[in-house]
PDB file of N, CA and C in Angstrom:
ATOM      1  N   UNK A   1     -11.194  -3.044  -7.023  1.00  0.00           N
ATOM      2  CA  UNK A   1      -9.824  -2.890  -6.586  1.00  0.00           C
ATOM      3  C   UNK A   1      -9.547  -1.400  -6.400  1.00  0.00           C
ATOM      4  N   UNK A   2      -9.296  -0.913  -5.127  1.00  0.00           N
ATOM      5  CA  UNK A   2      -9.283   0.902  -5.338  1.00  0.00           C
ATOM      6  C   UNK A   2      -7.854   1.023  -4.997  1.00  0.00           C
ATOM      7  N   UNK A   3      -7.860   1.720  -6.158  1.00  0.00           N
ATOM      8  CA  UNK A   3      -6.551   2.285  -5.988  1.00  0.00           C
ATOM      9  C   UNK A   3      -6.130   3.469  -5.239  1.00  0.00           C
ATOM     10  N   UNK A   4      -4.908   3.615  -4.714  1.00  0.00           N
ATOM     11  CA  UNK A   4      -4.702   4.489  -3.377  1.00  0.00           C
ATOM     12  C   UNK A   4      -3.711   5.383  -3.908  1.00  0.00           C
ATOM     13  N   UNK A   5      -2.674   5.090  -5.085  1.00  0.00           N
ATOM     14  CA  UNK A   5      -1.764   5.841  -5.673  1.00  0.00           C
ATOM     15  C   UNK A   5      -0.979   5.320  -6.807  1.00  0.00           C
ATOM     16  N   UNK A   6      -0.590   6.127  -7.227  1.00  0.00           N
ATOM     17  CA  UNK A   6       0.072   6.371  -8.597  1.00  0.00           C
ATOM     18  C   UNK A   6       1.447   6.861  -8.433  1.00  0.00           C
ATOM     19  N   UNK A   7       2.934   5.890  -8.196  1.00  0.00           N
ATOM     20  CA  UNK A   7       3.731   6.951  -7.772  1.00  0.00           C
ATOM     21  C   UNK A   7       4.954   6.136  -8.902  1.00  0.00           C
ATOM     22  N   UNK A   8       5.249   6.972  -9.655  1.00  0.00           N
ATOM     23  CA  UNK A   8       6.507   7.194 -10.337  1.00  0.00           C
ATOM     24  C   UNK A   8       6.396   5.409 -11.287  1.00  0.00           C
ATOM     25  N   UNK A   9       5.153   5.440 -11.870  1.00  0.00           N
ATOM     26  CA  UNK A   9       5.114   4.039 -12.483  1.00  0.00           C
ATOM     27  C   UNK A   9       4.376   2.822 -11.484  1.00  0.00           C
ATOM     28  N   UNK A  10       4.511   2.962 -10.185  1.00  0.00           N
ATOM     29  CA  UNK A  10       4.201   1.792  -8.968  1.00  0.00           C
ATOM     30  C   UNK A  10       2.573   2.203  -8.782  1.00  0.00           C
ATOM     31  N   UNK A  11       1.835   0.953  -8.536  1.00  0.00           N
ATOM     32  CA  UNK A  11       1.284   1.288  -8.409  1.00  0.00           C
ATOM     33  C   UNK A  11       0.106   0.630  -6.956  1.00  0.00           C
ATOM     34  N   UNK A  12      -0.294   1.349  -6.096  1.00  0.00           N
ATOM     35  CA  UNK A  12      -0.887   1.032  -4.682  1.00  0.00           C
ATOM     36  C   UNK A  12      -2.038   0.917  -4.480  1.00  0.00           C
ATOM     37  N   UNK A  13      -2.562  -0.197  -4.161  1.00  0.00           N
ATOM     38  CA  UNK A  13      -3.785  -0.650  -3.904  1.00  0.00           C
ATOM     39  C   UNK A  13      -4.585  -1.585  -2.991  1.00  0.00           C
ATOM     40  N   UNK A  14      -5.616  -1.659  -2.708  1.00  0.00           N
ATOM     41  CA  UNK A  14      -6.087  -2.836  -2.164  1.00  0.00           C
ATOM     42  C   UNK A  14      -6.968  -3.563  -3.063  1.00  0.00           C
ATOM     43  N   UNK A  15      -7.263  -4.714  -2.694  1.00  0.00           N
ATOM     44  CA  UNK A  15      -8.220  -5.676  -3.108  1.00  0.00           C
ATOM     45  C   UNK A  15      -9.827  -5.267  -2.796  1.00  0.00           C
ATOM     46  N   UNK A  16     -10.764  -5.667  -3.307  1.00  0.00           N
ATOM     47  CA  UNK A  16     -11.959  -5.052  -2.815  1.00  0.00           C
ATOM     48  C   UNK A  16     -12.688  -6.097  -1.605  1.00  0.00           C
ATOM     49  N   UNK A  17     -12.056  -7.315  -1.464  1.00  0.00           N
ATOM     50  CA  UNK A  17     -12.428  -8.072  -1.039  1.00  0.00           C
ATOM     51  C   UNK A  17     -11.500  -8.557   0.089  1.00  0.00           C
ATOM     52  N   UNK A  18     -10.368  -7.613   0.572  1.00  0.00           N
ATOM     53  CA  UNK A  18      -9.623  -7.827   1.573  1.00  0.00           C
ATOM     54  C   UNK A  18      -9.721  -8.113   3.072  1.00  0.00           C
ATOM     55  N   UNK A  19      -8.738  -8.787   3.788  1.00  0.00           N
ATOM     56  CA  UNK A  19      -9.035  -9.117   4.993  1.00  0.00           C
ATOM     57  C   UNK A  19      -8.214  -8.440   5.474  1.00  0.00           C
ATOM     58  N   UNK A  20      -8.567  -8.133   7.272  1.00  0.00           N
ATOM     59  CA  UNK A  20      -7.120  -8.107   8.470  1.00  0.00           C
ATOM     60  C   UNK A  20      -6.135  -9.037   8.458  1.00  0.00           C
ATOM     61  N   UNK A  21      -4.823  -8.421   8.792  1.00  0.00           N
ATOM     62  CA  UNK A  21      -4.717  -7.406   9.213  1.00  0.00           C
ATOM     63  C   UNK A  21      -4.215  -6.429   7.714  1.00  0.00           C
ATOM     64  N   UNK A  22      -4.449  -5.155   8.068  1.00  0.00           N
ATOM     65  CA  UNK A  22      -4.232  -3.912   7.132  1.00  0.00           C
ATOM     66  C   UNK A  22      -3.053  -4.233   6.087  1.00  0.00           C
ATOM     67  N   UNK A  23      -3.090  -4.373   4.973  1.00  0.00           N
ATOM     68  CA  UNK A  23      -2.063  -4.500   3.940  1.00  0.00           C
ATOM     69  C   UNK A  23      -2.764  -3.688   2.853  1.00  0.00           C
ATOM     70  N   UNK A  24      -1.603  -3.760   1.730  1.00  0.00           N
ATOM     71  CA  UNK A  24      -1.549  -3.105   0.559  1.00  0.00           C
ATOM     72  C   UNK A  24      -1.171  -3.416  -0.063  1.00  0.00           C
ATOM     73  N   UNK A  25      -0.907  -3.929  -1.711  1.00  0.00           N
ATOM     74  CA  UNK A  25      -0.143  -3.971  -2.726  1.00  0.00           C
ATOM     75  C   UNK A  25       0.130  -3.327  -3.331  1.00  0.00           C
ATOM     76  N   UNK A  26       1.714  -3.393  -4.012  1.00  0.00           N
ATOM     77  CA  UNK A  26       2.257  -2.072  -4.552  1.00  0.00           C
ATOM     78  C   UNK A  26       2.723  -3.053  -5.933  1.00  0.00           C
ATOM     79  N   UNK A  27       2.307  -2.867  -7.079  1.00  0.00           N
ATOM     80  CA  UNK A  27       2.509  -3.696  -8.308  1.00  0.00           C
ATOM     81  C   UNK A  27       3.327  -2.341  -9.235  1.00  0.00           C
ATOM     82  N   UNK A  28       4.204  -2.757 -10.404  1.00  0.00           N
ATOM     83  CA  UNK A  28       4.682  -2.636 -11.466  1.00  0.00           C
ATOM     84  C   UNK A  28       5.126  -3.487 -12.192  1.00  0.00           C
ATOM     85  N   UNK A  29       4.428  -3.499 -13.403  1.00  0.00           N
ATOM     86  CA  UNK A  29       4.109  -4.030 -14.466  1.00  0.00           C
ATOM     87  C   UNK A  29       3.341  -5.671 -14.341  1.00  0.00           C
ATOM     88  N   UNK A  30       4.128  -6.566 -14.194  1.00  0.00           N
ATOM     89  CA  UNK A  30       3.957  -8.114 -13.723  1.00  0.00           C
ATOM     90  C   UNK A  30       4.563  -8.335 -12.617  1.00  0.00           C
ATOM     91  N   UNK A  31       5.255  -7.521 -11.648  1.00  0.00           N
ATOM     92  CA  UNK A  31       5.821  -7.974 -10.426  1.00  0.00           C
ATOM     93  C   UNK A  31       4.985  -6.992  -8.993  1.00  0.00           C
ATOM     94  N   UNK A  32       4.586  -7.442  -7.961  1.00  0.00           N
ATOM     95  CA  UNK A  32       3.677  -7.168  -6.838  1.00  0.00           C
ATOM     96  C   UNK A  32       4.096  -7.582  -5.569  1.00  0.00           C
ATOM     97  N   UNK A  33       4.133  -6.854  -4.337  1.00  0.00           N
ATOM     98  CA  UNK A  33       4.609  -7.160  -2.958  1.00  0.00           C
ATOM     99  C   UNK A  33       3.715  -6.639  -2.400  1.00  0.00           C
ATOM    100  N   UNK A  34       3.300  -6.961  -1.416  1.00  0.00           N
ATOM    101  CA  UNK A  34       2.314  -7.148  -0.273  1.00  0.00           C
ATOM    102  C   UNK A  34       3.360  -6.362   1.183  1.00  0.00           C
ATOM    103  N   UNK A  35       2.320  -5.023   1.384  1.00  0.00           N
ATOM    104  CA  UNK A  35       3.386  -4.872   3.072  1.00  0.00           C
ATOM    105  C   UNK A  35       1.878  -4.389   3.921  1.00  0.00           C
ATOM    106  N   UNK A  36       2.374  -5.200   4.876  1.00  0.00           N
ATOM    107  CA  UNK A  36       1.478  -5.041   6.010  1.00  0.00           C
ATOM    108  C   UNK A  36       1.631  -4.377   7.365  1.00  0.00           C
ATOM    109  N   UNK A  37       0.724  -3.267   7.577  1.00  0.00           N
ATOM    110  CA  UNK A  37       1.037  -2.486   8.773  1.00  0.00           C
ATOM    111  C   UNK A  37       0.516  -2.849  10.079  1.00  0.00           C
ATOM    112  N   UNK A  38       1.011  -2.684  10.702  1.00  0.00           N
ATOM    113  CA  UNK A  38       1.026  -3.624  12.512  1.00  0.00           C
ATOM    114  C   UNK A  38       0.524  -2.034  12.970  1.00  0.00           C
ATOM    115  N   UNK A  39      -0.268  -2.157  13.389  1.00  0.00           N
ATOM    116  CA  UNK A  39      -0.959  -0.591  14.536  1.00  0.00           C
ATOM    117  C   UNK A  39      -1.217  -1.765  15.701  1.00  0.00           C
ATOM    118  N   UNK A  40      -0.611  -0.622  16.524  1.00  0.00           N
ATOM    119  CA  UNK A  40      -0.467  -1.024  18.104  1.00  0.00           C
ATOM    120  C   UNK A  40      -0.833   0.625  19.027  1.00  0.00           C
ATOM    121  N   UNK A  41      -1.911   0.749  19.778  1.00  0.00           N
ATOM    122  CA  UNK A  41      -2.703   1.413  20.584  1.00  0.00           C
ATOM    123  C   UNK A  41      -2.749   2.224  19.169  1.00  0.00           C
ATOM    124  N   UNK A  42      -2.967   2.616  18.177  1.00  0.00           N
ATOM    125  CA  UNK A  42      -4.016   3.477  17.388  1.00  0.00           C
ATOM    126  C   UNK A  42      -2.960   4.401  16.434  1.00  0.00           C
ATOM    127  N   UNK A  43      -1.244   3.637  16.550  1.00  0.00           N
ATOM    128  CA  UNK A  43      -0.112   3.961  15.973  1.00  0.00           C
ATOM    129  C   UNK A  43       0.014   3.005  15.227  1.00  0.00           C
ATOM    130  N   UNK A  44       0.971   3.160  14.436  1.00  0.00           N
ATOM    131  CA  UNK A  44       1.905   2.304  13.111  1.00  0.00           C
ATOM    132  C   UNK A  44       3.173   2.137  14.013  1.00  0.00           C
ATOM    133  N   UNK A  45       2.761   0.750  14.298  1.00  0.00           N
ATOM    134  CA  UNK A  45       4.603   0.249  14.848  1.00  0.00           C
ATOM    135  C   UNK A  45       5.342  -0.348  14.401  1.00  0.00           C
ATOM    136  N   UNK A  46       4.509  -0.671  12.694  1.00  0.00           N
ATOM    137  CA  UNK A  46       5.469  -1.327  11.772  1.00  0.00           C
ATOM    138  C   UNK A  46       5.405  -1.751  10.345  1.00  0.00           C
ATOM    139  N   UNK A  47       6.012  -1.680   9.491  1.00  0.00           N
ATOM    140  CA  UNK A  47       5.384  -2.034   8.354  1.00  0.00           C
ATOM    141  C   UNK A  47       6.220  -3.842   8.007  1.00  0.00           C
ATOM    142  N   UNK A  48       5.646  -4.116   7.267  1.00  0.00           N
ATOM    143  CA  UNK A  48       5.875  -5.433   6.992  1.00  0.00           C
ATOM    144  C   UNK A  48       6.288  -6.014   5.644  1.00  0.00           C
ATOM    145  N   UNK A  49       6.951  -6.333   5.022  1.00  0.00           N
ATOM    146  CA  UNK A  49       7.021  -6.247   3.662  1.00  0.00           C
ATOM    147  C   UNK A  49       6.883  -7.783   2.879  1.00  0.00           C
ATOM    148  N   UNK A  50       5.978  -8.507   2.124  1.00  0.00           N
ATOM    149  CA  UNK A  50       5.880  -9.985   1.869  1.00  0.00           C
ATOM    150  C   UNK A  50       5.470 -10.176   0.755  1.00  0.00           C
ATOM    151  N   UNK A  51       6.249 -11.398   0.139  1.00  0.00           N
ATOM    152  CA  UNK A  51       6.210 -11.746  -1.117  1.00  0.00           C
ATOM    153  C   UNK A  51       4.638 -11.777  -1.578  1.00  0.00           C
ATOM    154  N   UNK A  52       4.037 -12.108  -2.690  1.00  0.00           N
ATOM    155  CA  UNK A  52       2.628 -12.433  -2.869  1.00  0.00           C
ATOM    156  C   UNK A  52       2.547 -13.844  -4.309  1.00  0.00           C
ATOM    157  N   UNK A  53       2.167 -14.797  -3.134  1.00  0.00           N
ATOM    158  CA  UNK A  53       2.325 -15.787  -3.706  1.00  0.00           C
ATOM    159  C   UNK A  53       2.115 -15.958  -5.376  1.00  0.00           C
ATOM    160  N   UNK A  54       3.207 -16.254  -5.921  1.00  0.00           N
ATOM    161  CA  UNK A  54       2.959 -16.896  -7.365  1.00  0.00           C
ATOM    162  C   UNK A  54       3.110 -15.549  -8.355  1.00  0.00           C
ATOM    163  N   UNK A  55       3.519 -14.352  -7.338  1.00  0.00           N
ATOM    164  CA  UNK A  55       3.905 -13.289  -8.567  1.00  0.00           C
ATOM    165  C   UNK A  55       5.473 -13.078  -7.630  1.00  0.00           C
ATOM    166  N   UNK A  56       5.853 -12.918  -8.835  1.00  0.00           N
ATOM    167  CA  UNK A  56       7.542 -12.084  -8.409  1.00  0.00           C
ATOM    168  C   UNK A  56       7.403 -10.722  -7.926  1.00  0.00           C
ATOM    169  N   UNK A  57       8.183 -10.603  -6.969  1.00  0.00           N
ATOM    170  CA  UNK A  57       8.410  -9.343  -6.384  1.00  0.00           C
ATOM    171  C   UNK A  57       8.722  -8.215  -6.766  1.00  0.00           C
ATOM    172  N   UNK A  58       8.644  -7.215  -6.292  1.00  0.00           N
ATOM    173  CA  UNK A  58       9.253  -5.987  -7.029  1.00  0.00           C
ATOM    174  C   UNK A  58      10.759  -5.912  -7.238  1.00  0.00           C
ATOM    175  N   UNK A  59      11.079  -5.510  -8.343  1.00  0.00           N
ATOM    176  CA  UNK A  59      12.533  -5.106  -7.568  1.00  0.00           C
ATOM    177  C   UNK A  59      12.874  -4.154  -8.051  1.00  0.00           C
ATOM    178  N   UNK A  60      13.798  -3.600  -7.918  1.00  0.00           N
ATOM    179  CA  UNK A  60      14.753  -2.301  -7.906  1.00  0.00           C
ATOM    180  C   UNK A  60      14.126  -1.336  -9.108  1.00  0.00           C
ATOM    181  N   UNK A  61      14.263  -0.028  -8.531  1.00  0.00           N
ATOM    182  CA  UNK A  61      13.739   0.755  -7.657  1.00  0.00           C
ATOM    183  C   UNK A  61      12.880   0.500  -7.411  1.00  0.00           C
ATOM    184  N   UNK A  62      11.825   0.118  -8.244  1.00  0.00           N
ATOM    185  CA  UNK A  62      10.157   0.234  -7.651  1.00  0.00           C
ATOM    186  C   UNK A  62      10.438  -0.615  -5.914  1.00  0.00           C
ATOM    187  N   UNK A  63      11.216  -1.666  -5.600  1.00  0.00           N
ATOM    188  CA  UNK A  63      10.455  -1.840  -4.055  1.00  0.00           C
ATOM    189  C   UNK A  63      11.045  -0.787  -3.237  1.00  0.00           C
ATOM    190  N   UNK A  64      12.071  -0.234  -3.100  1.00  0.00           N
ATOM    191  CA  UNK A  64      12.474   1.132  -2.463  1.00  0.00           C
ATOM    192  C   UNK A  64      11.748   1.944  -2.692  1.00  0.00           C
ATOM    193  N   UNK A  65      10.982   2.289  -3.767  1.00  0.00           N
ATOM    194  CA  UNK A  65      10.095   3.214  -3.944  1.00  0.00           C
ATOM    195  C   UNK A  65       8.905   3.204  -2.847  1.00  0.00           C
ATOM    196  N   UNK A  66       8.670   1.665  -2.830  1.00  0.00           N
ATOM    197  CA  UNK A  66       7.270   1.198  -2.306  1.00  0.00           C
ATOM    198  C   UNK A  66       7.442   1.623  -0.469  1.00  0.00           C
ATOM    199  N   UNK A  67       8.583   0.889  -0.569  1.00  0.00           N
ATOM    200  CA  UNK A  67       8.871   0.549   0.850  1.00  0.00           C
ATOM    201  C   UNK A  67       9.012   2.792   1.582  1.00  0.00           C
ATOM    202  N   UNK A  68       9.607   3.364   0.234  1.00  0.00           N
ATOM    203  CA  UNK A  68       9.639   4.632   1.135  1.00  0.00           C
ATOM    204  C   UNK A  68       8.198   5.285   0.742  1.00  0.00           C
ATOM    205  N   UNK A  69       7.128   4.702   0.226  1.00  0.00           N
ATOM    206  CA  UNK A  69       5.722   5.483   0.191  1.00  0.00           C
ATOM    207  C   UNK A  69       4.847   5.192   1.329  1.00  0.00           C
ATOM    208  N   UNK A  70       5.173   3.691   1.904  1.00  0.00           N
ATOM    209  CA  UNK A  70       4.532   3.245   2.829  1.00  0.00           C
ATOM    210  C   UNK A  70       5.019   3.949   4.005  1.00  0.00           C
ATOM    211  N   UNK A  71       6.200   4.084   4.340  1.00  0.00           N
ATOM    212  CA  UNK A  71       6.863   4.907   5.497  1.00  0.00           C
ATOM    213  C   UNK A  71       6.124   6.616   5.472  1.00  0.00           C
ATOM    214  N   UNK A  72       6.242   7.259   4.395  1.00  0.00           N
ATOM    215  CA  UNK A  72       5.293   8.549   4.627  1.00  0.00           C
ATOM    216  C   UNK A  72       3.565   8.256   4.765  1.00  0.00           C
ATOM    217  N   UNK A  73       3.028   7.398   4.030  1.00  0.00           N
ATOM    218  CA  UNK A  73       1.713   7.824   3.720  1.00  0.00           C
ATOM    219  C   UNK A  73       1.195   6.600   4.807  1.00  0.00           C
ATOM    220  N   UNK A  74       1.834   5.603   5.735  1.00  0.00           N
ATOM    221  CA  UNK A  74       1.258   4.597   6.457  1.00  0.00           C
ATOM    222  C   UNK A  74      -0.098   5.163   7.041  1.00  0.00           C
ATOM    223  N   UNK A  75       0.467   6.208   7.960  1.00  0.00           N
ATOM    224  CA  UNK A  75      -0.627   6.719   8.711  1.00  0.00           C
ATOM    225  C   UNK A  75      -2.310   6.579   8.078  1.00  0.00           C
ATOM    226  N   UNK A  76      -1.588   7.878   6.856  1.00  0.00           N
ATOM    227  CA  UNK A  76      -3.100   7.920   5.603  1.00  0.00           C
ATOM    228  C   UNK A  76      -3.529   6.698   4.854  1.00  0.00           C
ATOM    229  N   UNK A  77      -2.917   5.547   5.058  1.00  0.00           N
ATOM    230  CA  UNK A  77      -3.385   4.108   4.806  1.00  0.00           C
ATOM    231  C   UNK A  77      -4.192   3.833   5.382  1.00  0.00           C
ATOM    232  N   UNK A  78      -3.870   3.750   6.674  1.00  0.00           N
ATOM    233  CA  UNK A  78      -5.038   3.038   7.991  1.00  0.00           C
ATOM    234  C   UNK A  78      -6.287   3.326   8.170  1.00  0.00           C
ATOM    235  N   UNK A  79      -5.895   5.375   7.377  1.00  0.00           N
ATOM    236  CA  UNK A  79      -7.163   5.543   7.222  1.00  0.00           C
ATOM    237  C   UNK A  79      -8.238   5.436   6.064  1.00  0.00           C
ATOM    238  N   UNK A  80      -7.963   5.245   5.627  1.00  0.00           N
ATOM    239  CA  UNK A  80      -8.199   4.968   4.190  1.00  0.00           C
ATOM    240  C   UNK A  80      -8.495   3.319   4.168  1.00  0.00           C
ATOM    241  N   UNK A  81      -7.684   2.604   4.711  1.00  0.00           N
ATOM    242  CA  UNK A  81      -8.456   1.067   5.180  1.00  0.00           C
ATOM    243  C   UNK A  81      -9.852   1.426   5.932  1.00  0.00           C
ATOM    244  N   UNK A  82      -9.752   2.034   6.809  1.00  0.00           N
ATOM    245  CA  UNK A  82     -10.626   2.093   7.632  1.00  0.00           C
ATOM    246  C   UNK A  82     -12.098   2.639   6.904  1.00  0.00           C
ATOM    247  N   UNK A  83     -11.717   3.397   6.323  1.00  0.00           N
ATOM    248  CA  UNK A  83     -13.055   4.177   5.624  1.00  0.00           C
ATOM    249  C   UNK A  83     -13.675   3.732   3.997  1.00  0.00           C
ATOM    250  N   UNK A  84     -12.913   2.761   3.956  1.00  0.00           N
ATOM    251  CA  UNK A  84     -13.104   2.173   2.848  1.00  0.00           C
ATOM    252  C   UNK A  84     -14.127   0.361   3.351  1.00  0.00           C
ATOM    253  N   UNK A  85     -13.300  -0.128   4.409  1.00  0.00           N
ATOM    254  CA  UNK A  85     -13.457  -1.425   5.160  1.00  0.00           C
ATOM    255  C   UNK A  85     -14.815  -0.967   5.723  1.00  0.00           C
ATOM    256  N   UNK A  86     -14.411  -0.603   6.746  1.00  0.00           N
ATOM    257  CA  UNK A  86     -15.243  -0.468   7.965  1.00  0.00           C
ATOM    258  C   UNK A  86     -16.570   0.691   7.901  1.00  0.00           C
ATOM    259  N   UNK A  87     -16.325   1.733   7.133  1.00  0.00           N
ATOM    260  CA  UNK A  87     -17.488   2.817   6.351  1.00  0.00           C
ATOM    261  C   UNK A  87     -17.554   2.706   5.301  1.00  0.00           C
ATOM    262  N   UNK A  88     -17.222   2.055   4.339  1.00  0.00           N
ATOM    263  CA  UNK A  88     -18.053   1.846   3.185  1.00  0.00           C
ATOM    264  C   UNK A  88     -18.142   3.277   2.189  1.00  0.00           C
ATOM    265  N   UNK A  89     -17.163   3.812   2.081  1.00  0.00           N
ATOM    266  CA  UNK A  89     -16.641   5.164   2.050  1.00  0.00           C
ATOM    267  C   UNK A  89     -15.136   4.863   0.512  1.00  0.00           C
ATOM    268  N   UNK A  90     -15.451   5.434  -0.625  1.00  0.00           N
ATOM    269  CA  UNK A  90     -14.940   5.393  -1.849  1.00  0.00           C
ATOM    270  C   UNK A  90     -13.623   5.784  -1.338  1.00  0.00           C
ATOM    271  N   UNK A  91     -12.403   5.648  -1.846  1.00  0.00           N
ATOM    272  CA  UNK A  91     -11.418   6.245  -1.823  1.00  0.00           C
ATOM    273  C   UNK A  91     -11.054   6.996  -3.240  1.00  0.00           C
ATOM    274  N   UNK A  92      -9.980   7.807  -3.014  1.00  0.00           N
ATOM    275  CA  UNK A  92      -9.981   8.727  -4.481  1.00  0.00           C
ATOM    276  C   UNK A  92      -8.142   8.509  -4.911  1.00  0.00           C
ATOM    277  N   UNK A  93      -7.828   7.979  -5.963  1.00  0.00           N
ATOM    278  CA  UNK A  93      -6.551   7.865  -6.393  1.00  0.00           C
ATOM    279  C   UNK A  93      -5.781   9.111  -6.413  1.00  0.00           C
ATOM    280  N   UNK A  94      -5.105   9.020  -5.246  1.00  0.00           N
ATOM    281  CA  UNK A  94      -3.836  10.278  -5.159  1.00  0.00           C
ATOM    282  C   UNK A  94      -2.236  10.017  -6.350  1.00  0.00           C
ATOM    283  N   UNK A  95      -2.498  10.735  -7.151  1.00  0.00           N
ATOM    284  CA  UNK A  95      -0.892  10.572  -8.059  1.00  0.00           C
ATOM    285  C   UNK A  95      -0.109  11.545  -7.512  1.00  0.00           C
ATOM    286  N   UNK A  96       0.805  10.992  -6.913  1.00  0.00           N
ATOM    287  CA  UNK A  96       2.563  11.358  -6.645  1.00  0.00           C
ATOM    288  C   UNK A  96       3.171  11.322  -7.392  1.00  0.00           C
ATOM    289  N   UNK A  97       4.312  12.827  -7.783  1.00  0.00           N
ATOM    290  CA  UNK A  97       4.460  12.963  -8.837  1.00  0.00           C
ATOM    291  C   UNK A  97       5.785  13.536  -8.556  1.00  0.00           C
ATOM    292  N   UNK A  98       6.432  13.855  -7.450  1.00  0.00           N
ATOM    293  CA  UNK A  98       7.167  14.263  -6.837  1.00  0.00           C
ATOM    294  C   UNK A  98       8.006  12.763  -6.370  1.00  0.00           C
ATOM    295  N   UNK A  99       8.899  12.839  -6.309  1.00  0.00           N
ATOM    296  CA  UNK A  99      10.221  12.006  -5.607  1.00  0.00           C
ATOM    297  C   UNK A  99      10.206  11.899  -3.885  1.00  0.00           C
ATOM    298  N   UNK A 100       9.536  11.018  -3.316  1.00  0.00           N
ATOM    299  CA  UNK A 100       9.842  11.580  -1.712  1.00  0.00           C
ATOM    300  C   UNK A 100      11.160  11.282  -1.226  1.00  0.00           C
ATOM    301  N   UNK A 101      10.878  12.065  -0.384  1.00  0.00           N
ATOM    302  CA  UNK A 101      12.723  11.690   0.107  1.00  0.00           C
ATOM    303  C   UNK A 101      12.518  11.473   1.544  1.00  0.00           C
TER     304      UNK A 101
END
């Protein structure tokens, strides 16, 4: 399971065994949401945000949290899917430690 970040308690990851299209989970404590990014010609045209069956969702703050980490760092997701998926390439846990705004 590699983890992608550490931000203010939340925490971001993928599965090691994940499929398309590009998602992420963002868990704290016992509650986890699933958001999935839509790339269209080699951009982020959207993020997606979805329950994950049979766990409760995030809620307050942590999914605002989630929902505004995915909006800065989407880009560095895709790549990081990509080089993890498709190259076979470790990723390294970034802790955010700072508040984004």
């Amino acid at each position: 399971m590699p983890k992608l970040y550490e931000y203010l308690g939340l925490e971001v990851y993928f599965y090691a065994d994940e499929h398309r299209p590009i998602h992420v989970h963002g868990r704290h404590q016992d509650r986890e949401t699933k958001a999935e990014i839509v790339v269209e010609n080699n951009e982020v045209a959207d993020i997606v945000f979805k329950p994950v069956r049979g766990v409760k969702a995030l809620k307050q703050p942590h999914s605002s949290d989630f929902k505004k980490l995915l909006e800065h760092y989407a880009d560095e997701i895709v790549q990081k899917w990509d080089d993890f998926f498709i190259h076979g390439k470790q990723t390294k846990l970034q802790k955010i430690t700072q508040r984004l705004k």
